[in-house]
PDB file of N, CA and C in Angstrom:
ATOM      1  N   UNK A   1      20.268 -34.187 115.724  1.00  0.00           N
ATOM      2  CA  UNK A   1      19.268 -34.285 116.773  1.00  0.00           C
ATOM      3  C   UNK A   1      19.391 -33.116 117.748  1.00  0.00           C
ATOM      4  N   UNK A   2      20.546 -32.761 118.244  1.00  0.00           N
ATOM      5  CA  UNK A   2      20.915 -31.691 119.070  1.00  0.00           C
ATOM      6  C   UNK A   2      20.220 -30.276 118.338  1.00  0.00           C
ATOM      7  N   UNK A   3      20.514 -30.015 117.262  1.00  0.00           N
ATOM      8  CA  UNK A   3      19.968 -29.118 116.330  1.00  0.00           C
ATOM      9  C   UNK A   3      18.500 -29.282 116.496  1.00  0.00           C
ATOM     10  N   UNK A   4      17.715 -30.167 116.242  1.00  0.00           N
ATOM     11  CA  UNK A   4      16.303 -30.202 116.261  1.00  0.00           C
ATOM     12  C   UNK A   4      15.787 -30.024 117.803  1.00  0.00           C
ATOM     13  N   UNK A   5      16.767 -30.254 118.425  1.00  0.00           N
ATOM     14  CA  UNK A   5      15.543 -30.473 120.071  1.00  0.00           C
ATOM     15  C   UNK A   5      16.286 -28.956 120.251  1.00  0.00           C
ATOM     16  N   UNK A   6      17.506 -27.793 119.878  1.00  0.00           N
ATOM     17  CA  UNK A   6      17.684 -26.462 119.846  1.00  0.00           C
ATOM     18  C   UNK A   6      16.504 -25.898 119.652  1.00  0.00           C
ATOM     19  N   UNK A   7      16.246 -25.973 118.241  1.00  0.00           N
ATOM     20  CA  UNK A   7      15.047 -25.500 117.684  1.00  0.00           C
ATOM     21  C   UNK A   7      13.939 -25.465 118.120  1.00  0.00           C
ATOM     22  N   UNK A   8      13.366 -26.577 118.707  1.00  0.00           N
ATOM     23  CA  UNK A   8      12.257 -26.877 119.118  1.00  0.00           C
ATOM     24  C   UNK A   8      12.277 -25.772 120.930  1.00  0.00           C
ATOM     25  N   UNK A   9      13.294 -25.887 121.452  1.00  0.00           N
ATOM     26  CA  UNK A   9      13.453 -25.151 122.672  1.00  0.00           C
ATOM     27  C   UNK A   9      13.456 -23.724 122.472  1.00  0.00           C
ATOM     28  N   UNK A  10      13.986 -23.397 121.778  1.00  0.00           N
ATOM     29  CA  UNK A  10      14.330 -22.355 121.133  1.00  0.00           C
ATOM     30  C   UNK A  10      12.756 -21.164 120.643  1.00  0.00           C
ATOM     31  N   UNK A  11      11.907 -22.006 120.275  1.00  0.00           N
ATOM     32  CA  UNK A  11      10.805 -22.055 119.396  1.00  0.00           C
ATOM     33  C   UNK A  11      11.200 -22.008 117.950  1.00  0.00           C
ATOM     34  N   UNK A  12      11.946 -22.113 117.626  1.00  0.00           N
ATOM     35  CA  UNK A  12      11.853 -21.727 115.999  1.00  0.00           C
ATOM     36  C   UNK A  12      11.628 -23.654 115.188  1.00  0.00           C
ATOM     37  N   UNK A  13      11.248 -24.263 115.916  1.00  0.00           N
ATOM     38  CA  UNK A  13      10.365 -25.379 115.341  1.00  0.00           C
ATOM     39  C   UNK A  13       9.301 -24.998 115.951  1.00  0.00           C
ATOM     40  N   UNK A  14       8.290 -25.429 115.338  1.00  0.00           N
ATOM     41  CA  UNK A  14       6.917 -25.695 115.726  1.00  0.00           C
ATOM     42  C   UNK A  14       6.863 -27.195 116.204  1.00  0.00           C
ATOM     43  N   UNK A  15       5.888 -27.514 117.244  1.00  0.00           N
ATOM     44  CA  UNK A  15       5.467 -28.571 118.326  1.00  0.00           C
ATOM     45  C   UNK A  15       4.013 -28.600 118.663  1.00  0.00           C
ATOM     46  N   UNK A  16       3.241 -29.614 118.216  1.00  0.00           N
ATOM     47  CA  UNK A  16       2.122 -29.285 118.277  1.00  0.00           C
ATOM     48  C   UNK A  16       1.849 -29.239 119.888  1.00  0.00           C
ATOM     49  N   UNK A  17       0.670 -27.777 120.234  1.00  0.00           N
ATOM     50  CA  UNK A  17      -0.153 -27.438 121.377  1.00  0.00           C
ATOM     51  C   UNK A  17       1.254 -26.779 122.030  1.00  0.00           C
ATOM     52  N   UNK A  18       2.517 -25.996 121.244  1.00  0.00           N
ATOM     53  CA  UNK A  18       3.760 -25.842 121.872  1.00  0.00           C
ATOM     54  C   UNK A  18       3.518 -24.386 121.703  1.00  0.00           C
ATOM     55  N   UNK A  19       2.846 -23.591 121.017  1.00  0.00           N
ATOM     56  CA  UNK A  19       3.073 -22.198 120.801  1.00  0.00           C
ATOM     57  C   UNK A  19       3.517 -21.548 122.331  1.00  0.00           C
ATOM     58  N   UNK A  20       2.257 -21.694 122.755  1.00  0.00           N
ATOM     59  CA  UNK A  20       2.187 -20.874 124.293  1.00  0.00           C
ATOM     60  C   UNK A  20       3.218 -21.458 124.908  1.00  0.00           C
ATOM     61  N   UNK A  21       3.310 -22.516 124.966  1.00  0.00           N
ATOM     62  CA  UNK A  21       5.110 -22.934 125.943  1.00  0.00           C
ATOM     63  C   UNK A  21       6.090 -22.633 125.181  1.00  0.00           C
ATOM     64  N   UNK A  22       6.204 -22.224 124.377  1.00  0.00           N
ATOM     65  CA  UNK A  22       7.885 -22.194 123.722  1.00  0.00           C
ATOM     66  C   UNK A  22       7.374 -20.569 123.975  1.00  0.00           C
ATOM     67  N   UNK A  23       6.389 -19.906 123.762  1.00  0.00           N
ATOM     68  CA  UNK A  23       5.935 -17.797 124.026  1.00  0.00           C
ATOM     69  C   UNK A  23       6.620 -17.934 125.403  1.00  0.00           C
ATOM     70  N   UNK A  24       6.139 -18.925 126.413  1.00  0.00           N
ATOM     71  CA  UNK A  24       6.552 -18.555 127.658  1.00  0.00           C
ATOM     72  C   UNK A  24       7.950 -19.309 128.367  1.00  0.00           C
ATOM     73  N   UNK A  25       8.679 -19.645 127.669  1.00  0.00           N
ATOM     74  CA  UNK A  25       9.536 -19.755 127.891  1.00  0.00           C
ATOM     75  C   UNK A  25      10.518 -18.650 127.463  1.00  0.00           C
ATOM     76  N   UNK A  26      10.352 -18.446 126.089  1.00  0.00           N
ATOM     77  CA  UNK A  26      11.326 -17.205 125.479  1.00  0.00           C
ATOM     78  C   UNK A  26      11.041 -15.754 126.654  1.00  0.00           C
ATOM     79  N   UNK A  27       9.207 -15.696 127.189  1.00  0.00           N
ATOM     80  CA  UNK A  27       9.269 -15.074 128.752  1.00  0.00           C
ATOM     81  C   UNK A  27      10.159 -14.774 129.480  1.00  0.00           C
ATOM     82  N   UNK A  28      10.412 -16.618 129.975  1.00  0.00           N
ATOM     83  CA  UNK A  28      11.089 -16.378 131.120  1.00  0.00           C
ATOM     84  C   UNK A  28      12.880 -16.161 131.074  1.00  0.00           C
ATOM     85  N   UNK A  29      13.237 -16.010 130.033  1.00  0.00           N
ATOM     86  CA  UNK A  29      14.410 -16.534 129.253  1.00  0.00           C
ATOM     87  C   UNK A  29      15.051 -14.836 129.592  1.00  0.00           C
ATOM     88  N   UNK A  30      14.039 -14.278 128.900  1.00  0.00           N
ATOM     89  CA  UNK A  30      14.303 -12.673 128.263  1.00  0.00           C
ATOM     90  C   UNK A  30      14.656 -11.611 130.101  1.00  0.00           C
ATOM     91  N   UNK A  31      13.109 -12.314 130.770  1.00  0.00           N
ATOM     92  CA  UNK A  31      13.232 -11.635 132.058  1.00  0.00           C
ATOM     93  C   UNK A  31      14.115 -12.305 133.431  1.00  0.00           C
ATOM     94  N   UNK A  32      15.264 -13.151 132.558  1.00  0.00           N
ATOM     95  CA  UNK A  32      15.934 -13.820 133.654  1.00  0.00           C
ATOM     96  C   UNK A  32      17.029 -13.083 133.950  1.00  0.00           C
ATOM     97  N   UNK A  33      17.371 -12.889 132.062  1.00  0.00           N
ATOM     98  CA  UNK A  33      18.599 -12.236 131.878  1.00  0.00           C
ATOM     99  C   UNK A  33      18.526 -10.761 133.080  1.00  0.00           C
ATOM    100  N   UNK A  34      17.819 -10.047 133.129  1.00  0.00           N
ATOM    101  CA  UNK A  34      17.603  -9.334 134.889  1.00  0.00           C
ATOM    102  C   UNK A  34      17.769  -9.113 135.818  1.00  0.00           C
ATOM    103  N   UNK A  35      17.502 -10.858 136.090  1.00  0.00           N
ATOM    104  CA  UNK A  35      17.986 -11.386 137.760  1.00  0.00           C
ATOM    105  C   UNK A  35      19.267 -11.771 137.822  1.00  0.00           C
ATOM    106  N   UNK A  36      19.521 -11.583 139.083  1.00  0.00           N
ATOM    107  CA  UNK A  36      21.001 -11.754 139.836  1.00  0.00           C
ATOM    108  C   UNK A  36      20.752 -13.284 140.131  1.00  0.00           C
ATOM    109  N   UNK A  37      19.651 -13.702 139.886  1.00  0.00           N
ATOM    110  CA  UNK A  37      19.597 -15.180 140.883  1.00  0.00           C
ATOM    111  C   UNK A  37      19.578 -16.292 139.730  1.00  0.00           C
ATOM    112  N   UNK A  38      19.965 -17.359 140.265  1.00  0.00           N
ATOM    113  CA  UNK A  38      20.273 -18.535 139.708  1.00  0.00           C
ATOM    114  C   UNK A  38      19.432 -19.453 139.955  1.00  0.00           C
ATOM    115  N   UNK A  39      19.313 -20.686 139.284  1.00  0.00           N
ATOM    116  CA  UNK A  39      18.655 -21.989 139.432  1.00  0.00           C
ATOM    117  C   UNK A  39      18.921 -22.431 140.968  1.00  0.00           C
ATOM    118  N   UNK A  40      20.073 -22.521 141.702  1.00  0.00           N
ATOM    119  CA  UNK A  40      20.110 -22.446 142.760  1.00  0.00           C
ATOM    120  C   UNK A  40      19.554 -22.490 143.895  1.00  0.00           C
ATOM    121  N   UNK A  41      19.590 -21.052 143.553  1.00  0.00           N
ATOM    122  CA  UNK A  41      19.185 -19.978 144.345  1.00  0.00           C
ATOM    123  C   UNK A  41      17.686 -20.628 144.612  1.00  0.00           C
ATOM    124  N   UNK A  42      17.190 -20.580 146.130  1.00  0.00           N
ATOM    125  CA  UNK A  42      16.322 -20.881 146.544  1.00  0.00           C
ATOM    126  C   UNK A  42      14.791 -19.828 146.320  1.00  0.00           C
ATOM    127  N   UNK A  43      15.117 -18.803 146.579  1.00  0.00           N
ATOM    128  CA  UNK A  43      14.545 -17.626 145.573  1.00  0.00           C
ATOM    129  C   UNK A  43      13.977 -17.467 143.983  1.00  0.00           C
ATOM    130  N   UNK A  44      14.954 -18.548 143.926  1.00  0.00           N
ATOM    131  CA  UNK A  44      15.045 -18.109 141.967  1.00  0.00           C
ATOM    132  C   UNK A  44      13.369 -18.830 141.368  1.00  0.00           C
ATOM    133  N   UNK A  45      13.128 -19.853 142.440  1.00  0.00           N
ATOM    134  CA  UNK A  45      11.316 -20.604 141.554  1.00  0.00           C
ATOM    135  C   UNK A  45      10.450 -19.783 141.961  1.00  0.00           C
ATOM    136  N   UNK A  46      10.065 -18.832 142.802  1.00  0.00           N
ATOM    137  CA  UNK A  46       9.497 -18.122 143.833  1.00  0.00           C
ATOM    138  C   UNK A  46       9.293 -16.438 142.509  1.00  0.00           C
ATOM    139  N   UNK A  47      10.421 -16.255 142.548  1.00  0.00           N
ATOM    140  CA  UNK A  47      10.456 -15.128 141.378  1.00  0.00           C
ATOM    141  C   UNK A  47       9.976 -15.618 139.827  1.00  0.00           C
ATOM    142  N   UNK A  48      10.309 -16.690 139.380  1.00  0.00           N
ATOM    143  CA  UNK A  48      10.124 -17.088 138.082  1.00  0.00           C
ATOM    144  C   UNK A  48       8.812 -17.329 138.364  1.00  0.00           C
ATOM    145  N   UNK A  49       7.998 -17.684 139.328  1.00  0.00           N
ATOM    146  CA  UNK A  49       6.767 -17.947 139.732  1.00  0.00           C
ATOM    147  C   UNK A  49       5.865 -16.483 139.321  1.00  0.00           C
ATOM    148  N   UNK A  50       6.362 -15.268 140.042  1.00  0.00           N
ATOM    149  CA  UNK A  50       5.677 -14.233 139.837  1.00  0.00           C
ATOM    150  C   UNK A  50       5.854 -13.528 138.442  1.00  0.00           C
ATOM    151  N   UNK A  51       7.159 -13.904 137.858  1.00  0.00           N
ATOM    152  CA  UNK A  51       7.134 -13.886 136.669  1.00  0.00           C
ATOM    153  C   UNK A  51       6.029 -14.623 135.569  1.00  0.00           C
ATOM    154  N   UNK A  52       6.111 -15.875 136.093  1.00  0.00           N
ATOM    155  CA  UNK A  52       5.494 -16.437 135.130  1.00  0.00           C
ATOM    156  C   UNK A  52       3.334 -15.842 135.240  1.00  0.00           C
ATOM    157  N   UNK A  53       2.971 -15.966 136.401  1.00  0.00           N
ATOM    158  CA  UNK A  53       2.095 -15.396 136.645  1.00  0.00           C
ATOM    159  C   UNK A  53       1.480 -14.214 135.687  1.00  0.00           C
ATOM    160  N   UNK A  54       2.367 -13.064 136.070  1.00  0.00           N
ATOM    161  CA  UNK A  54       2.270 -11.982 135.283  1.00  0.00           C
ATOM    162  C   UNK A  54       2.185 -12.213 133.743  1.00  0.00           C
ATOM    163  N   UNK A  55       2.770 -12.818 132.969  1.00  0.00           N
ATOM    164  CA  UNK A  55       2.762 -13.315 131.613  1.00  0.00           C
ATOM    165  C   UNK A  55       1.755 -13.880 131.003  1.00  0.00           C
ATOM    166  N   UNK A  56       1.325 -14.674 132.321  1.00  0.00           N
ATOM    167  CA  UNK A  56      -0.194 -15.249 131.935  1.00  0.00           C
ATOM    168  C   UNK A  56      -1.302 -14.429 132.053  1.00  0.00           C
ATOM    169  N   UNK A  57      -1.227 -13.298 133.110  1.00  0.00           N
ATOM    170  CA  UNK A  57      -2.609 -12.537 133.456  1.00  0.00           C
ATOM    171  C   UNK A  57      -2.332 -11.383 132.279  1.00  0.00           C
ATOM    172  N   UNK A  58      -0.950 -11.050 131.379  1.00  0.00           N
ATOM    173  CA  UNK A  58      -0.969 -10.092 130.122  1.00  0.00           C
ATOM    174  C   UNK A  58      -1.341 -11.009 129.063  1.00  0.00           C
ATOM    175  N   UNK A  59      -1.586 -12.449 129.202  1.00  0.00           N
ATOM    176  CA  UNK A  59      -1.821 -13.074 127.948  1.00  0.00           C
ATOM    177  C   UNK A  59      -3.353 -13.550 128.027  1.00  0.00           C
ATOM    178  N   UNK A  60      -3.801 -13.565 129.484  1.00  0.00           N
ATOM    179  CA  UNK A  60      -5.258 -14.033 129.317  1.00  0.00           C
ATOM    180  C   UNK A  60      -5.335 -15.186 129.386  1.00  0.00           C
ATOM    181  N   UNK A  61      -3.971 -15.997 129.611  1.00  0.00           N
ATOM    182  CA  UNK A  61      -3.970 -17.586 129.161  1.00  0.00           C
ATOM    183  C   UNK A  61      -4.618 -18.432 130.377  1.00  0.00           C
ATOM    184  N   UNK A  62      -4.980 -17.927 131.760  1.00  0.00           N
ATOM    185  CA  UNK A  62      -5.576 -18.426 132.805  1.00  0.00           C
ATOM    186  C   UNK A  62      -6.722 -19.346 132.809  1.00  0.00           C
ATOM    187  N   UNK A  63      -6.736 -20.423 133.137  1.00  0.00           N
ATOM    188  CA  UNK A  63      -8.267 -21.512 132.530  1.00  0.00           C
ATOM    189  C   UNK A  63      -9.039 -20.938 134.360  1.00  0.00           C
ATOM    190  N   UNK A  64      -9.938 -20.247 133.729  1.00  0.00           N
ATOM    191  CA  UNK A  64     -10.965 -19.731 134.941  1.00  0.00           C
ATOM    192  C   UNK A  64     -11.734 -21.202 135.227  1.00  0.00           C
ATOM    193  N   UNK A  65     -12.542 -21.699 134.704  1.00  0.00           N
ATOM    194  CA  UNK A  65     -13.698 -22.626 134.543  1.00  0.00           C
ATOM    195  C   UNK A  65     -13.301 -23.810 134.737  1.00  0.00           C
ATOM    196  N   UNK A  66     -12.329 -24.365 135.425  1.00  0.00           N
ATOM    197  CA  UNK A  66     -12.258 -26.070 136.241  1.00  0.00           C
ATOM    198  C   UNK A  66     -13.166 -26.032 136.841  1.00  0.00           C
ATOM    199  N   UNK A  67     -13.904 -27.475 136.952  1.00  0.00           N
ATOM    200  CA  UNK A  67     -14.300 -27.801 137.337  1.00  0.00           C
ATOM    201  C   UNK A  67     -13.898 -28.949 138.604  1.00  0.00           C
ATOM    202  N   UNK A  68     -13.785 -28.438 139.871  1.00  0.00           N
ATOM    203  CA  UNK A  68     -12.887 -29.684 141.041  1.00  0.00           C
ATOM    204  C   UNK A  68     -14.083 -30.887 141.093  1.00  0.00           C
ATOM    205  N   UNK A  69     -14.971 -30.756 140.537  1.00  0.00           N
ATOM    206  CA  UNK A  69     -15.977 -31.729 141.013  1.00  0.00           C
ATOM    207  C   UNK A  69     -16.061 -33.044 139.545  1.00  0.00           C
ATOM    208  N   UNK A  70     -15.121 -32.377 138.995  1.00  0.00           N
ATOM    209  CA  UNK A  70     -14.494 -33.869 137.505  1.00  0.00           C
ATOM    210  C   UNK A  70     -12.996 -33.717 137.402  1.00  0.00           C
ATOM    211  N   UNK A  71     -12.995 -34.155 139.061  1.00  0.00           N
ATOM    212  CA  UNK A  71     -11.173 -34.585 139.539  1.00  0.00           C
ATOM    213  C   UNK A  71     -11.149 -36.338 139.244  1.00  0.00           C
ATOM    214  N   UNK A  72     -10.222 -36.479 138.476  1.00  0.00           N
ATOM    215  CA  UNK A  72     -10.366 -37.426 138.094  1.00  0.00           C
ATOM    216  C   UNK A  72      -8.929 -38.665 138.698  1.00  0.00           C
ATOM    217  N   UNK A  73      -7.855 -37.997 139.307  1.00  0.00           N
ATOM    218  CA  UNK A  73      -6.907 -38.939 139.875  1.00  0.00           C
ATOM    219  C   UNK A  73      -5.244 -37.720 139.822  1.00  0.00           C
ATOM    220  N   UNK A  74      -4.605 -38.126 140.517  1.00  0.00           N
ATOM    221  CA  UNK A  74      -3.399 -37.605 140.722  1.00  0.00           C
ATOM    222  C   UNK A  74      -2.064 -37.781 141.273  1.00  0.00           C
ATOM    223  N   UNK A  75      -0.614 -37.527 140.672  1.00  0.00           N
ATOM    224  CA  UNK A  75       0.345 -38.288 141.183  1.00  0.00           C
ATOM    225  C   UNK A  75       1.473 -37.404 142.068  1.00  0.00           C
ATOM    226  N   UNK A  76       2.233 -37.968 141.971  1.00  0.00           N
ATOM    227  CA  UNK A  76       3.486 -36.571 142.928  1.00  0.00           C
ATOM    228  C   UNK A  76       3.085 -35.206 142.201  1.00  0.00           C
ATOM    229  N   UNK A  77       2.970 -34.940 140.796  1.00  0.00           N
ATOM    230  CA  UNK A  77       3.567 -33.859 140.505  1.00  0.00           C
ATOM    231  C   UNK A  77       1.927 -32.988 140.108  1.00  0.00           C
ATOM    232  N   UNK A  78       0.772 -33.942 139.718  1.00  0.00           N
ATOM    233  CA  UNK A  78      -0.299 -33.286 139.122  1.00  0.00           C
ATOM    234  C   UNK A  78      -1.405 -33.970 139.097  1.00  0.00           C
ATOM    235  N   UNK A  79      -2.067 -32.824 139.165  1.00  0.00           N
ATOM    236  CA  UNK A  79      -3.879 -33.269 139.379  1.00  0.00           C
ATOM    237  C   UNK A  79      -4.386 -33.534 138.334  1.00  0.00           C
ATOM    238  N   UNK A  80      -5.481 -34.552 138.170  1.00  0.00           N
ATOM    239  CA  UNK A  80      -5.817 -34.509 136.607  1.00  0.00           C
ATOM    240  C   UNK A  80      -7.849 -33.793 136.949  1.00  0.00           C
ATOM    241  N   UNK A  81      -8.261 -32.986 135.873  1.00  0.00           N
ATOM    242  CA  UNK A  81      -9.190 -32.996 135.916  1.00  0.00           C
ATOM    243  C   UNK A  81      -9.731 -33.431 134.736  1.00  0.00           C
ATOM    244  N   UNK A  82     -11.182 -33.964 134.272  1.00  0.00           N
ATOM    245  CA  UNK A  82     -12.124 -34.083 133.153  1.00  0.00           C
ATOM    246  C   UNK A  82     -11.864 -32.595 132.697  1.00  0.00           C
ATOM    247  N   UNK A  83     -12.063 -32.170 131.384  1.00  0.00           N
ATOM    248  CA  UNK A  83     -12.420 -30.709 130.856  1.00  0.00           C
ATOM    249  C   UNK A  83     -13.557 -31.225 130.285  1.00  0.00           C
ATOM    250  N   UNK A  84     -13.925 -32.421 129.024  1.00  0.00           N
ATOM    251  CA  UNK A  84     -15.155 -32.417 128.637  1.00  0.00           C
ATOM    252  C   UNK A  84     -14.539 -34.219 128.316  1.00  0.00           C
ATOM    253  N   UNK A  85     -15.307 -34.574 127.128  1.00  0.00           N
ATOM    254  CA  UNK A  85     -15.432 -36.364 126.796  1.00  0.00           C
ATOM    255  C   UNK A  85     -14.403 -35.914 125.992  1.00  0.00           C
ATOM    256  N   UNK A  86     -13.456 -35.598 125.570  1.00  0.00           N
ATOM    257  CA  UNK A  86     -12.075 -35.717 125.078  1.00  0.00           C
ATOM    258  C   UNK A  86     -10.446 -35.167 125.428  1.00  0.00           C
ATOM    259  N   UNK A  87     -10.797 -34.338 126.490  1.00  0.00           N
ATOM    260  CA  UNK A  87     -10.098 -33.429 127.151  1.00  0.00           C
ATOM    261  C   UNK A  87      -9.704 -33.379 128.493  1.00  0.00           C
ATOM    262  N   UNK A  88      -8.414 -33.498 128.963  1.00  0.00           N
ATOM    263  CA  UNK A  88      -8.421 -33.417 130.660  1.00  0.00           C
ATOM    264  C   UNK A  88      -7.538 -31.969 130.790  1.00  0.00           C
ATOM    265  N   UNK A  89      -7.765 -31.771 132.298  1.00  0.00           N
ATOM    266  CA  UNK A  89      -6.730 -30.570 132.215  1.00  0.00           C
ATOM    267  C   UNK A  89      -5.763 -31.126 133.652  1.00  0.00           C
ATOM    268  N   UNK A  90      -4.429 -30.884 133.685  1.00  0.00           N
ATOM    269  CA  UNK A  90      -3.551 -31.609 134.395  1.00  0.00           C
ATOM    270  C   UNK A  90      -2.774 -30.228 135.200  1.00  0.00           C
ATOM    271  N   UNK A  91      -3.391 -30.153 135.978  1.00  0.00           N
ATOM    272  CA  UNK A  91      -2.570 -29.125 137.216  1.00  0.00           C
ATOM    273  C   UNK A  91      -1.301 -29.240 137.816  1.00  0.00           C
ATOM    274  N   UNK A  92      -0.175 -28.551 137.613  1.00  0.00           N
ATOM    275  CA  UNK A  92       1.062 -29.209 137.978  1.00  0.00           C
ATOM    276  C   UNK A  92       1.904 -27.750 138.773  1.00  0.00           C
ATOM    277  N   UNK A  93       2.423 -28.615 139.706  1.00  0.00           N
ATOM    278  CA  UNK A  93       3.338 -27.541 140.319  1.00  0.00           C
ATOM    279  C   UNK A  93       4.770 -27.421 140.101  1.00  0.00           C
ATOM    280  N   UNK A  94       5.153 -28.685 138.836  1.00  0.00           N
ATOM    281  CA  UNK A  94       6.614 -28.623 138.521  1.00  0.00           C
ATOM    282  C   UNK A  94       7.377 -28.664 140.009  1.00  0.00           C
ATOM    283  N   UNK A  95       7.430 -29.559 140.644  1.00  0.00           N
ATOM    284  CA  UNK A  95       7.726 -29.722 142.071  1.00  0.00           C
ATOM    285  C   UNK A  95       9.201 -30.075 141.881  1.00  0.00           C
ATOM    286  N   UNK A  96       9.664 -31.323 140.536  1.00  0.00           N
ATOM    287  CA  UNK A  96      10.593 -32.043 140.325  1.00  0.00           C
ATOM    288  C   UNK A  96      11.322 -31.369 139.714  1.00  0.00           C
ATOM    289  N   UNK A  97      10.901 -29.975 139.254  1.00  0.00           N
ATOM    290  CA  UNK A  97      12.250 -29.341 138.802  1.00  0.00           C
ATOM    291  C   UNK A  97      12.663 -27.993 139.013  1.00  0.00           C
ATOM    292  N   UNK A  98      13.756 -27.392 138.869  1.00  0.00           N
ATOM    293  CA  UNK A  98      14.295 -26.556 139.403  1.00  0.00           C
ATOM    294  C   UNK A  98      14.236 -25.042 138.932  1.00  0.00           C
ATOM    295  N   UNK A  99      13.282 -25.238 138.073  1.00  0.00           N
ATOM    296  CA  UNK A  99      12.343 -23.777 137.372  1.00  0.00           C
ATOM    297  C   UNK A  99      11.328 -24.285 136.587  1.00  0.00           C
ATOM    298  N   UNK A 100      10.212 -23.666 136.373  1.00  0.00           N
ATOM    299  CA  UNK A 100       9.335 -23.440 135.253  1.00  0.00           C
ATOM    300  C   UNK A 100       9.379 -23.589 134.056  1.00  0.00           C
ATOM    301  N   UNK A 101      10.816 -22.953 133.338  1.00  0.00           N
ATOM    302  CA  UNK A 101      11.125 -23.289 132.334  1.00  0.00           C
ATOM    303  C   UNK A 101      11.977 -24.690 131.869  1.00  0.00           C
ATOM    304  N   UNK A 102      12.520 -25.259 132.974  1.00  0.00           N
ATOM    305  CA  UNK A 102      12.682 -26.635 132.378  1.00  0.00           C
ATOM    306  C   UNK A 102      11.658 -27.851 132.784  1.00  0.00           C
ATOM    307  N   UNK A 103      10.913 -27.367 133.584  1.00  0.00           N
ATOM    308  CA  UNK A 103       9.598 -27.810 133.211  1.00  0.00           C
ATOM    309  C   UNK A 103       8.225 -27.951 131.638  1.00  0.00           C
ATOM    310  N   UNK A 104       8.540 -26.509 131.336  1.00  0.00           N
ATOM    311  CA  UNK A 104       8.295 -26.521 130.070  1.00  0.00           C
ATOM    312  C   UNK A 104       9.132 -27.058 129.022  1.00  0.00           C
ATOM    313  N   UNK A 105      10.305 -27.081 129.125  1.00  0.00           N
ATOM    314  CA  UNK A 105      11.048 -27.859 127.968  1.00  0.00           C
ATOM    315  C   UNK A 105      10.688 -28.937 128.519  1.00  0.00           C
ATOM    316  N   UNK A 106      10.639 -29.812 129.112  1.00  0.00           N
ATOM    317  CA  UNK A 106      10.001 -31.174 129.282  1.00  0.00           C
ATOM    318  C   UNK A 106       8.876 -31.126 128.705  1.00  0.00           C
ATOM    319  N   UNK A 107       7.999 -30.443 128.650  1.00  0.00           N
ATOM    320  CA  UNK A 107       6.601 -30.694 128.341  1.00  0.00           C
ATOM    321  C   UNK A 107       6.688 -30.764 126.855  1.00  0.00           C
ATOM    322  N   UNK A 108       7.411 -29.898 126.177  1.00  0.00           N
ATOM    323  CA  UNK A 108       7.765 -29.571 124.741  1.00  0.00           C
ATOM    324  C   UNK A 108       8.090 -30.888 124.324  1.00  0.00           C
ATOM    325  N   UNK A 109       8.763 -31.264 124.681  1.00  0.00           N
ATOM    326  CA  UNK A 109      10.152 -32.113 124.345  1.00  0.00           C
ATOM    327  C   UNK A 109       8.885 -33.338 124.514  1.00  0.00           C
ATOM    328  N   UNK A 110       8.308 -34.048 125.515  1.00  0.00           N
ATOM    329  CA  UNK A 110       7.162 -34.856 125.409  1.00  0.00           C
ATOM    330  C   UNK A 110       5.869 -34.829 124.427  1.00  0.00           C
ATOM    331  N   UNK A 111       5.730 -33.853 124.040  1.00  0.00           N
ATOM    332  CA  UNK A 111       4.596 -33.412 123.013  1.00  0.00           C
ATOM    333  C   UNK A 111       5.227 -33.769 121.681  1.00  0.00           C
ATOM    334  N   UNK A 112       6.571 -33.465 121.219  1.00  0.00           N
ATOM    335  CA  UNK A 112       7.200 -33.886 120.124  1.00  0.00           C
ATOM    336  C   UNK A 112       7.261 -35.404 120.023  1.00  0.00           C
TER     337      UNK A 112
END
């Protein structure tokens, strides 16, 4: 099991709707090794923030077209919107954890 949830973090499993989170994690992974700063470090979500940013505006991955007017309900961590009759899109600020990227391994790790 340890081996499979590696893999899956890792990317070298596939996870369905996981491509782009396991791309941007190996991201933030590659451009951490960099920083002097730690999980800690109060700094360190703030930078992984502009990191992560940047990754998205070289990947294009940005959803321009929400719509706030098919807000549909929201809890501590995320907004939910309608996208269409099968689809929501869920806005999150990863508030509860202590980077981006273990935010995304949560998300991974839930999708499996």
């Amino acid at each position: 099991m340890t081996d499979e949830l590696q893999n899956i973090i890792s990317g070298k499993s596939p996870v369905r709707y996981g491509a782009n989170i396991q791309a941007a994690i190996s991201y933030l992974e590659a451009s951490k090794a960099t920083s002097a700063l730690d999980k800690t470090d109060k700094h360190f979500k703030r930078k992984e923030t502009e990191r992560l940013k940047q990754y998205i505006d070289e990947n294009n991955l940005l959803i321009k077209d929400i719509d706030l007017k098919n807000y549909v309900s929201e809890g501590a961590e995320q907004k939910v919107y309608l996208k269409d009759s099968k689809s929501v899109l869920k806005l999150n600020d990863a508030i509860y954890y202590l980077s981006w990227g273990d935010y995304f391994v949560n998300l991974l790790l839930n999708n499996k």
